[in-house]
PDB file of N, CA and C in Angstrom:
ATOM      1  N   UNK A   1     -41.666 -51.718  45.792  1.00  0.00           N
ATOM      2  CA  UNK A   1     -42.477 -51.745  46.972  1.00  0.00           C
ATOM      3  C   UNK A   1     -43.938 -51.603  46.548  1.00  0.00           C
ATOM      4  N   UNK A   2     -44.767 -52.654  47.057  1.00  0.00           N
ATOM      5  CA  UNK A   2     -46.205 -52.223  46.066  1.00  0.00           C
ATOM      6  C   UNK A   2     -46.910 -51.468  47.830  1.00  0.00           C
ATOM      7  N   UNK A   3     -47.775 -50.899  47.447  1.00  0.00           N
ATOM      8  CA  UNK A   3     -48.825 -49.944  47.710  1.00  0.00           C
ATOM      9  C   UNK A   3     -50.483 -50.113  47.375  1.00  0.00           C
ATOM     10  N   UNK A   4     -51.225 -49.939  48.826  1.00  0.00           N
ATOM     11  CA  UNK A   4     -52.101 -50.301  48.614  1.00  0.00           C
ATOM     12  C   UNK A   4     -52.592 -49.395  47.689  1.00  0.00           C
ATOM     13  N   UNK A   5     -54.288 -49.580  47.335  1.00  0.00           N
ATOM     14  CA  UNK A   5     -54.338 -49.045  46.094  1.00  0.00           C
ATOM     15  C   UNK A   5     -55.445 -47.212  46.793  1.00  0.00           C
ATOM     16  N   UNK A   6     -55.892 -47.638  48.326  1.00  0.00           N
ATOM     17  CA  UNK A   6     -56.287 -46.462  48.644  1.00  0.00           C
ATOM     18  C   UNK A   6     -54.952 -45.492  48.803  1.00  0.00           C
ATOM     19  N   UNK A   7     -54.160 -45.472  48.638  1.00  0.00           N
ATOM     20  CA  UNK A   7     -52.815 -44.733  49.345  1.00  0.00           C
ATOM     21  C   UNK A   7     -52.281 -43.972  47.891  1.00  0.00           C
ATOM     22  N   UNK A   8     -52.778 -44.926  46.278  1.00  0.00           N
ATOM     23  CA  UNK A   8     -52.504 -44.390  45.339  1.00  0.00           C
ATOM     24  C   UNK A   8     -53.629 -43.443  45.374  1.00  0.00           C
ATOM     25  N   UNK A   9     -54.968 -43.295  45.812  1.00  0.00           N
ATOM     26  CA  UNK A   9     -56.332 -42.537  45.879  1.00  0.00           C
ATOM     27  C   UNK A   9     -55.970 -41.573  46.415  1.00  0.00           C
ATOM     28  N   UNK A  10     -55.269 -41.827  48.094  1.00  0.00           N
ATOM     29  CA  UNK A  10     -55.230 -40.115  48.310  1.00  0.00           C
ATOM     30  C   UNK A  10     -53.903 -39.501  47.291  1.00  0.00           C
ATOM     31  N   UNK A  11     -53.090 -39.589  47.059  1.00  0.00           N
ATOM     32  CA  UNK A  11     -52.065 -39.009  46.553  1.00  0.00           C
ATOM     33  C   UNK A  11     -52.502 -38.553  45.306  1.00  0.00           C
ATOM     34  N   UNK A  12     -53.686 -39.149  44.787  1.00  0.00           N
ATOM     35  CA  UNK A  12     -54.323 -38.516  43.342  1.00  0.00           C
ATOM     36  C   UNK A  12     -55.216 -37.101  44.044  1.00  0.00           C
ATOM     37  N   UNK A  13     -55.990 -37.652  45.031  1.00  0.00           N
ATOM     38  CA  UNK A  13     -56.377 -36.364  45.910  1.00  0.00           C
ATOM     39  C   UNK A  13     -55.681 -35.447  46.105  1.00  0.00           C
ATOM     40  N   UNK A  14     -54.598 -35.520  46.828  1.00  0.00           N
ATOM     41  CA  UNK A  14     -54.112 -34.547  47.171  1.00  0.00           C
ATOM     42  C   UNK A  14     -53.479 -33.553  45.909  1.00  0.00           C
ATOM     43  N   UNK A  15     -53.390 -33.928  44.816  1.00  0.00           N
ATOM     44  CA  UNK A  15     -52.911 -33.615  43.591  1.00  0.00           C
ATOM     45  C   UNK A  15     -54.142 -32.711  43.013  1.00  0.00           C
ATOM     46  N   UNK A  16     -55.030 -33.260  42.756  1.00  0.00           N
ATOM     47  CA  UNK A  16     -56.042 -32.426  42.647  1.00  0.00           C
ATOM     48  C   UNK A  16     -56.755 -31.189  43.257  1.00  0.00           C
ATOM     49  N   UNK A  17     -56.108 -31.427  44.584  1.00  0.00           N
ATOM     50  CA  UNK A  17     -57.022 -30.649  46.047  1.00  0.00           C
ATOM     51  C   UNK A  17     -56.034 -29.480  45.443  1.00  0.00           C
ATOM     52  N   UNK A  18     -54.739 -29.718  45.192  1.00  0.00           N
ATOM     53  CA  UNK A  18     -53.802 -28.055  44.978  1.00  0.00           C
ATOM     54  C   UNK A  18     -54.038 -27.845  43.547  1.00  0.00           C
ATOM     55  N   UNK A  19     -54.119 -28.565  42.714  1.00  0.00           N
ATOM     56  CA  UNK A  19     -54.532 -27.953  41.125  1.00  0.00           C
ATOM     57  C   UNK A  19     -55.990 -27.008  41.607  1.00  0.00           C
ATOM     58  N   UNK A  20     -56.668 -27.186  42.328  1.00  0.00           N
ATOM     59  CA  UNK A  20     -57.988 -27.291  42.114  1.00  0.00           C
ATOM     60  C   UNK A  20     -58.026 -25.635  43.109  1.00  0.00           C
ATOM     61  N   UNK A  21     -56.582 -25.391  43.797  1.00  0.00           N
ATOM     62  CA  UNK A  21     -56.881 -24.372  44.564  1.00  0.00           C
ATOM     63  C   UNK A  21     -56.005 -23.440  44.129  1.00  0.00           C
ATOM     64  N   UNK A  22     -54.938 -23.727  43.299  1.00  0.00           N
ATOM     65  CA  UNK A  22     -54.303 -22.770  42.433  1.00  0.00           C
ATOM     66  C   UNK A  22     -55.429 -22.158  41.507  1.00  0.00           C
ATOM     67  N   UNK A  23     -56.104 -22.505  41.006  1.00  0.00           N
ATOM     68  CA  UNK A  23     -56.694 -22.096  39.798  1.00  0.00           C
ATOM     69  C   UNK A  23     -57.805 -21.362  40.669  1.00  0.00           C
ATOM     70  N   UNK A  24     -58.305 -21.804  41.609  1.00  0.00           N
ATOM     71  CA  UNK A  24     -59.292 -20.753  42.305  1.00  0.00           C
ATOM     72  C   UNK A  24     -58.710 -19.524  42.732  1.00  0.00           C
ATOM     73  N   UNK A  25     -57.473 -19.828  43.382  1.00  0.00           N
ATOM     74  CA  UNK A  25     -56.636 -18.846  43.650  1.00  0.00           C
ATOM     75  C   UNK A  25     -57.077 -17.286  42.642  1.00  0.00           C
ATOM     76  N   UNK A  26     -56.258 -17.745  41.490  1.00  0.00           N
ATOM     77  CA  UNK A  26     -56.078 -17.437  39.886  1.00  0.00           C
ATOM     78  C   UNK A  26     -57.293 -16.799  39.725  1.00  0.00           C
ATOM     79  N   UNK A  27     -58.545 -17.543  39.721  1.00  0.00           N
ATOM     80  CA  UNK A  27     -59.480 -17.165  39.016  1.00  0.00           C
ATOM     81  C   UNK A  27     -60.125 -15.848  40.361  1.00  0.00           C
ATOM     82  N   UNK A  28     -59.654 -15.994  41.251  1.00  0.00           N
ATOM     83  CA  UNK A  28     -59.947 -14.871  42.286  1.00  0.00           C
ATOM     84  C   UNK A  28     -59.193 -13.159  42.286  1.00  0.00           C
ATOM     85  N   UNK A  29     -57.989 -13.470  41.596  1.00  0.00           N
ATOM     86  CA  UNK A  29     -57.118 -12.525  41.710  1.00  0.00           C
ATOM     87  C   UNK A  29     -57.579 -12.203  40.328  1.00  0.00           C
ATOM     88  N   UNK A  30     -57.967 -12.643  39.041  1.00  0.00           N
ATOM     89  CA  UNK A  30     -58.515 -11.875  37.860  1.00  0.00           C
ATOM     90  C   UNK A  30     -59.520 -11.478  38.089  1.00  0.00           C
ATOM     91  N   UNK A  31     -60.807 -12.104  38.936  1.00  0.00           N
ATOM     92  CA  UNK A  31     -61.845 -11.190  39.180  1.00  0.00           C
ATOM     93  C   UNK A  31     -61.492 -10.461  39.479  1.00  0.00           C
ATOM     94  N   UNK A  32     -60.782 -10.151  41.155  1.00  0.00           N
ATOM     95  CA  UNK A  32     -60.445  -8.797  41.881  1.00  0.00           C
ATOM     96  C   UNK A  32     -60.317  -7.769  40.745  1.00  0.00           C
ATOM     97  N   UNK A  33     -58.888  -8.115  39.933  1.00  0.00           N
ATOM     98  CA  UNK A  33     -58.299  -7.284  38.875  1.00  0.00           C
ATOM     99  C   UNK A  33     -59.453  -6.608  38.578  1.00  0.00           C
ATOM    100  N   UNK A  34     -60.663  -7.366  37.514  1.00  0.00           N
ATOM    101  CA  UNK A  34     -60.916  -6.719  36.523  1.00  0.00           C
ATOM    102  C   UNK A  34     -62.596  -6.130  37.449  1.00  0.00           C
ATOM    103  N   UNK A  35     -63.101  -6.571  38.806  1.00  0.00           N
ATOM    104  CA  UNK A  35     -63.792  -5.518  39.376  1.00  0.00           C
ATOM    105  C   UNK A  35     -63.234  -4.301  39.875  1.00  0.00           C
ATOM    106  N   UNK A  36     -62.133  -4.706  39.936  1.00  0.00           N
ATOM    107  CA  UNK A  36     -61.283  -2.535  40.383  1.00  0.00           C
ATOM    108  C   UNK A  36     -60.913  -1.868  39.177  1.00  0.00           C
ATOM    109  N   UNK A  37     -60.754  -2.574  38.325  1.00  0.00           N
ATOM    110  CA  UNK A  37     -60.804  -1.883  36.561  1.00  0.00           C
ATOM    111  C   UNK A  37     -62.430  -1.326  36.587  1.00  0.00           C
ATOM    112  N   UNK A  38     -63.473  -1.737  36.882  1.00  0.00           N
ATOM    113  CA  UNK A  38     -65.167  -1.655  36.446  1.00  0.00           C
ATOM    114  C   UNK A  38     -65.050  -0.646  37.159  1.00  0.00           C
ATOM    115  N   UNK A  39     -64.693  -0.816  38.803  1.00  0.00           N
ATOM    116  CA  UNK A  39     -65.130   0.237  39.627  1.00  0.00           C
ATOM    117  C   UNK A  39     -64.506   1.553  39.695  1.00  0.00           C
ATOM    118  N   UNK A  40     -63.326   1.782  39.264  1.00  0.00           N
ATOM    119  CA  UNK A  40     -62.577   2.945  38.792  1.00  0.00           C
ATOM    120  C   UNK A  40     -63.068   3.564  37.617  1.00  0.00           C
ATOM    121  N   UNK A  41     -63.806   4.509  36.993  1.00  0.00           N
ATOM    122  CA  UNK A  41     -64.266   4.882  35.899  1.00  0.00           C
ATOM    123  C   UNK A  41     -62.641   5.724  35.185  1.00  0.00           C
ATOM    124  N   UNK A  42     -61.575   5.983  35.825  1.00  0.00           N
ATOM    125  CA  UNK A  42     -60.509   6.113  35.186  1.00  0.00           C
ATOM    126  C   UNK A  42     -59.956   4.720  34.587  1.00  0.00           C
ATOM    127  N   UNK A  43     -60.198   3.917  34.585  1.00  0.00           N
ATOM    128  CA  UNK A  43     -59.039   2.884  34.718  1.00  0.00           C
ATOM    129  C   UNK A  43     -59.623   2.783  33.240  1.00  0.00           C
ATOM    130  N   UNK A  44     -60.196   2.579  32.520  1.00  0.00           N
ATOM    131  CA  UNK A  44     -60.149   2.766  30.814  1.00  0.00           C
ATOM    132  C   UNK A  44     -59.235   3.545  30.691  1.00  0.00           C
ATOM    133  N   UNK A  45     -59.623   4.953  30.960  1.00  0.00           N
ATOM    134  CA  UNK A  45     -58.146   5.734  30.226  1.00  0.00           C
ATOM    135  C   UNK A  45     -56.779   5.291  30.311  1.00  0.00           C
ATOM    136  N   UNK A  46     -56.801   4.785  31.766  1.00  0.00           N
ATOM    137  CA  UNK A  46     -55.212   4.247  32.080  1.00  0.00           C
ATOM    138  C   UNK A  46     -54.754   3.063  31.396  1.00  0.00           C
ATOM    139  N   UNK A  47     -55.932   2.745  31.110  1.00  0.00           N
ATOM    140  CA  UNK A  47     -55.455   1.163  30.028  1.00  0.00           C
ATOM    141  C   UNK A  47     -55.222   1.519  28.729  1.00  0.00           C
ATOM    142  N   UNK A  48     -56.133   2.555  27.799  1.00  0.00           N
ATOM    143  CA  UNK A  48     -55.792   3.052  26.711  1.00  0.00           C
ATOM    144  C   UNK A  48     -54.453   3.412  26.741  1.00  0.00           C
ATOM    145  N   UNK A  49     -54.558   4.758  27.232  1.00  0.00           N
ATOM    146  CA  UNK A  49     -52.846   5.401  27.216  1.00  0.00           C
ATOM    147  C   UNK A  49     -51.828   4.714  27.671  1.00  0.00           C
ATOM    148  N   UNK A  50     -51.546   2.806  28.296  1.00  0.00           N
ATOM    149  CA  UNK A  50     -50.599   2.233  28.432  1.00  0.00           C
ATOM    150  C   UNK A  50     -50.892   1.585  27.330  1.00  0.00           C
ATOM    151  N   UNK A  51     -51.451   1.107  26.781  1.00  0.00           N
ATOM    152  CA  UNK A  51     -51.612   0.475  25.379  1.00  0.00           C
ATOM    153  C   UNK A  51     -51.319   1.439  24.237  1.00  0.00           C
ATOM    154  N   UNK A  52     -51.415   2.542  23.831  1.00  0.00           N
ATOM    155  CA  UNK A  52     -51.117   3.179  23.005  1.00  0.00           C
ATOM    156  C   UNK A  52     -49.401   3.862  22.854  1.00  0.00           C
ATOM    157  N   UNK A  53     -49.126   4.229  24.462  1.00  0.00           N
ATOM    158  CA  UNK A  53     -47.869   4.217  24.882  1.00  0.00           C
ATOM    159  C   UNK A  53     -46.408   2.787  25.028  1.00  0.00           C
ATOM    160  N   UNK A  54     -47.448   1.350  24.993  1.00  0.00           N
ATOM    161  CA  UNK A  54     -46.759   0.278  24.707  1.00  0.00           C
ATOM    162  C   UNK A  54     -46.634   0.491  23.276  1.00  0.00           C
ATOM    163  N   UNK A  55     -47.179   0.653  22.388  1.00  0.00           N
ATOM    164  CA  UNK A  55     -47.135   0.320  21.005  1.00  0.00           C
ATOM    165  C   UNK A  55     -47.503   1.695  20.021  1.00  0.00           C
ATOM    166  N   UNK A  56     -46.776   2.823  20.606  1.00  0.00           N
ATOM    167  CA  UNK A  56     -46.536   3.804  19.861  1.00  0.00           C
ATOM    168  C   UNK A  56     -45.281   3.703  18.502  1.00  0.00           C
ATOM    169  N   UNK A  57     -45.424   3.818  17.409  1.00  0.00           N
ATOM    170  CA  UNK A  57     -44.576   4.214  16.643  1.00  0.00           C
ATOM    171  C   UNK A  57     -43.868   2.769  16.429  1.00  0.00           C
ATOM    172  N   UNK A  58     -44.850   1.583  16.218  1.00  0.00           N
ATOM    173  CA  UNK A  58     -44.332   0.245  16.352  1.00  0.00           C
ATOM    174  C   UNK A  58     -44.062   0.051  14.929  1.00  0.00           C
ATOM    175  N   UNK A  59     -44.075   0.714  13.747  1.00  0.00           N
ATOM    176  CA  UNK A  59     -44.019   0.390  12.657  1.00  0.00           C
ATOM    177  C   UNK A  59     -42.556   0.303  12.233  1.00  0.00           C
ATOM    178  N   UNK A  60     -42.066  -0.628  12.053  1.00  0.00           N
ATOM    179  CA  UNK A  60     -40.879  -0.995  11.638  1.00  0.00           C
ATOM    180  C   UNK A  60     -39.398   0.135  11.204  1.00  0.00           C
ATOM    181  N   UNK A  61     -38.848   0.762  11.422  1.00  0.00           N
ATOM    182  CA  UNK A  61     -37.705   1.336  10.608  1.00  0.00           C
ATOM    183  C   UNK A  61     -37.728   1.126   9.184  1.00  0.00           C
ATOM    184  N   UNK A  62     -36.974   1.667   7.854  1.00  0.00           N
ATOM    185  CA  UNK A  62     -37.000   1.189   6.485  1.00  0.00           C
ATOM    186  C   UNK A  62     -35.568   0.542   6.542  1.00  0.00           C
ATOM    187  N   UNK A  63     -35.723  -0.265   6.092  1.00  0.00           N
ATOM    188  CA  UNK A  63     -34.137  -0.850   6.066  1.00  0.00           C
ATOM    189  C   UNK A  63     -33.405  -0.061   4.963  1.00  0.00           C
ATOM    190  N   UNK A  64     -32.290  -0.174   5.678  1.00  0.00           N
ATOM    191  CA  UNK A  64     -31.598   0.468   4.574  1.00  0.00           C
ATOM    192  C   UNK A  64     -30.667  -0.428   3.302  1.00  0.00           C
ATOM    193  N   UNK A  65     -30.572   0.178   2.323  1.00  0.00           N
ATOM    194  CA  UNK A  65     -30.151  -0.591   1.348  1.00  0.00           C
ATOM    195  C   UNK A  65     -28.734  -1.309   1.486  1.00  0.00           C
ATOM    196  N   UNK A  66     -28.752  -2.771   1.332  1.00  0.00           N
ATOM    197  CA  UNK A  66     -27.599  -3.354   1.631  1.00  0.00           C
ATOM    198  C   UNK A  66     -26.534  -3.237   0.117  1.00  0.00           C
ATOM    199  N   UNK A  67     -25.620  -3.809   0.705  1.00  0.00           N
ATOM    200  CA  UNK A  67     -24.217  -3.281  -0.460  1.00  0.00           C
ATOM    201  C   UNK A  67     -23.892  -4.587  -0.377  1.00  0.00           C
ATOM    202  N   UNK A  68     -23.743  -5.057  -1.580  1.00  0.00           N
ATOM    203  CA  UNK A  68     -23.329  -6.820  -1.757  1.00  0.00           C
ATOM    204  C   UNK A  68     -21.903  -6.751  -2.381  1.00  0.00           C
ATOM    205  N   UNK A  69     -21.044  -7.198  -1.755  1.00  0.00           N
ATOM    206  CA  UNK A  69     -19.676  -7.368  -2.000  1.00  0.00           C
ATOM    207  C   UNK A  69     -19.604  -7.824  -2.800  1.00  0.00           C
ATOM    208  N   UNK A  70     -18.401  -6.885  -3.659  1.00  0.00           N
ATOM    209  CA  UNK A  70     -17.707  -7.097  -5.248  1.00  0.00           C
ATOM    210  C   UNK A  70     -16.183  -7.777  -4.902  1.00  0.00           C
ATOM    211  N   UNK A  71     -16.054  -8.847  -6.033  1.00  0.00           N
ATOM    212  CA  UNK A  71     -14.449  -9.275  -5.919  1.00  0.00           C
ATOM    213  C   UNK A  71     -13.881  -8.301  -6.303  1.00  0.00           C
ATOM    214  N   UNK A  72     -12.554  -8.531  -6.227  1.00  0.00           N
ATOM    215  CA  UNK A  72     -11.189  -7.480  -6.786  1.00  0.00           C
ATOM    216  C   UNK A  72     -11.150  -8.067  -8.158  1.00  0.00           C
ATOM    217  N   UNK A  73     -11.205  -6.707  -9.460  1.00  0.00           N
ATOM    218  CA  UNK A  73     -11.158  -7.281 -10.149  1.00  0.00           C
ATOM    219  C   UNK A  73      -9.680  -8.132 -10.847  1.00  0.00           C
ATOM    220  N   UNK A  74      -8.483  -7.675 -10.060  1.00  0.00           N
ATOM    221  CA  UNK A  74      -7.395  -8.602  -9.927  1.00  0.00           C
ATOM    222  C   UNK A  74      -7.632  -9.782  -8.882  1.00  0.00           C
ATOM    223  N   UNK A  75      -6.636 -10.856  -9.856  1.00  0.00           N
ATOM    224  CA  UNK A  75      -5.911 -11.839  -8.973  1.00  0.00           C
ATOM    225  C   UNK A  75      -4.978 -12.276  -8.441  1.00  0.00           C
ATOM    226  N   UNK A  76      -4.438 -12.668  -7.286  1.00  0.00           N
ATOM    227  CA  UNK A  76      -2.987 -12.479  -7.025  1.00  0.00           C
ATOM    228  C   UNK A  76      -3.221 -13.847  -6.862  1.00  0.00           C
ATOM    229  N   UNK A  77      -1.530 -14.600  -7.101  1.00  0.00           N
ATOM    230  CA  UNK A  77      -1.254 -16.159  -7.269  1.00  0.00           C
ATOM    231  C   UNK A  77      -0.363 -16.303  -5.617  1.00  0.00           C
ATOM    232  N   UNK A  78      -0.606 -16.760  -5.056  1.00  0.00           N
ATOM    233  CA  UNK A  78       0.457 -16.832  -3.959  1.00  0.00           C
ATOM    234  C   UNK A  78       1.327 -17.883  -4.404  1.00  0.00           C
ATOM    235  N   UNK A  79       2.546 -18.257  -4.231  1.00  0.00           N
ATOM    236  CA  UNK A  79       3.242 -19.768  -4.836  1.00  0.00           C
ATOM    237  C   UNK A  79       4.472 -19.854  -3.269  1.00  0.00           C
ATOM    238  N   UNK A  80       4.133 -20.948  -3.029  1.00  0.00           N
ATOM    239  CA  UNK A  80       5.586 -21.178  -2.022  1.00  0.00           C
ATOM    240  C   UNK A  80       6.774 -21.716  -2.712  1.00  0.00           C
ATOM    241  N   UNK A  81       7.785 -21.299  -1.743  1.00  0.00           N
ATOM    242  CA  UNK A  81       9.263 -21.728  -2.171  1.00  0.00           C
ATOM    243  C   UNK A  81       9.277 -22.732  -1.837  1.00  0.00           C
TER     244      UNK A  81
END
């Protein structure tokens, strides 16, 4: 079915009009964020101590030493009847 070519124009519009308002969206809700972070003079501490509390004691375990399997030093022959 062909289509005129303004009808492909708005549909590029309209594609753009919601990219274009997601991201404002987005870029509205990180401002908010990070002006109630500025305006709280606690909210450093609360970010430190969840950052230090995310990644307390992140240093790996020691592995422990693995044990590499030994054959038997016998062999048994199985034989069918």
């Amino acid at each position: 079915m062909h289509r005129p070519s303004d009808q492909w124009n708005s549909v590029r519009r309209k594609s753009s009009d919601r990219f274009t308002t997601i991201v404002a969206a987005n870029c509205a809700i990180v401002l908010g964020l990070i002006a109630l972070a500025l305006s709280v003079p606690k909210a450093a501490e609360w970010i430190s101590a969840a950052a230090q509390a995310e990644f307390a004691g992140s240093e790996a375990p020691a592995a422990a030493p693995t044990q590499l399997a030994r054959p038997l030093d016998q062999m048994r022959l199985v034989r069918s009847k």
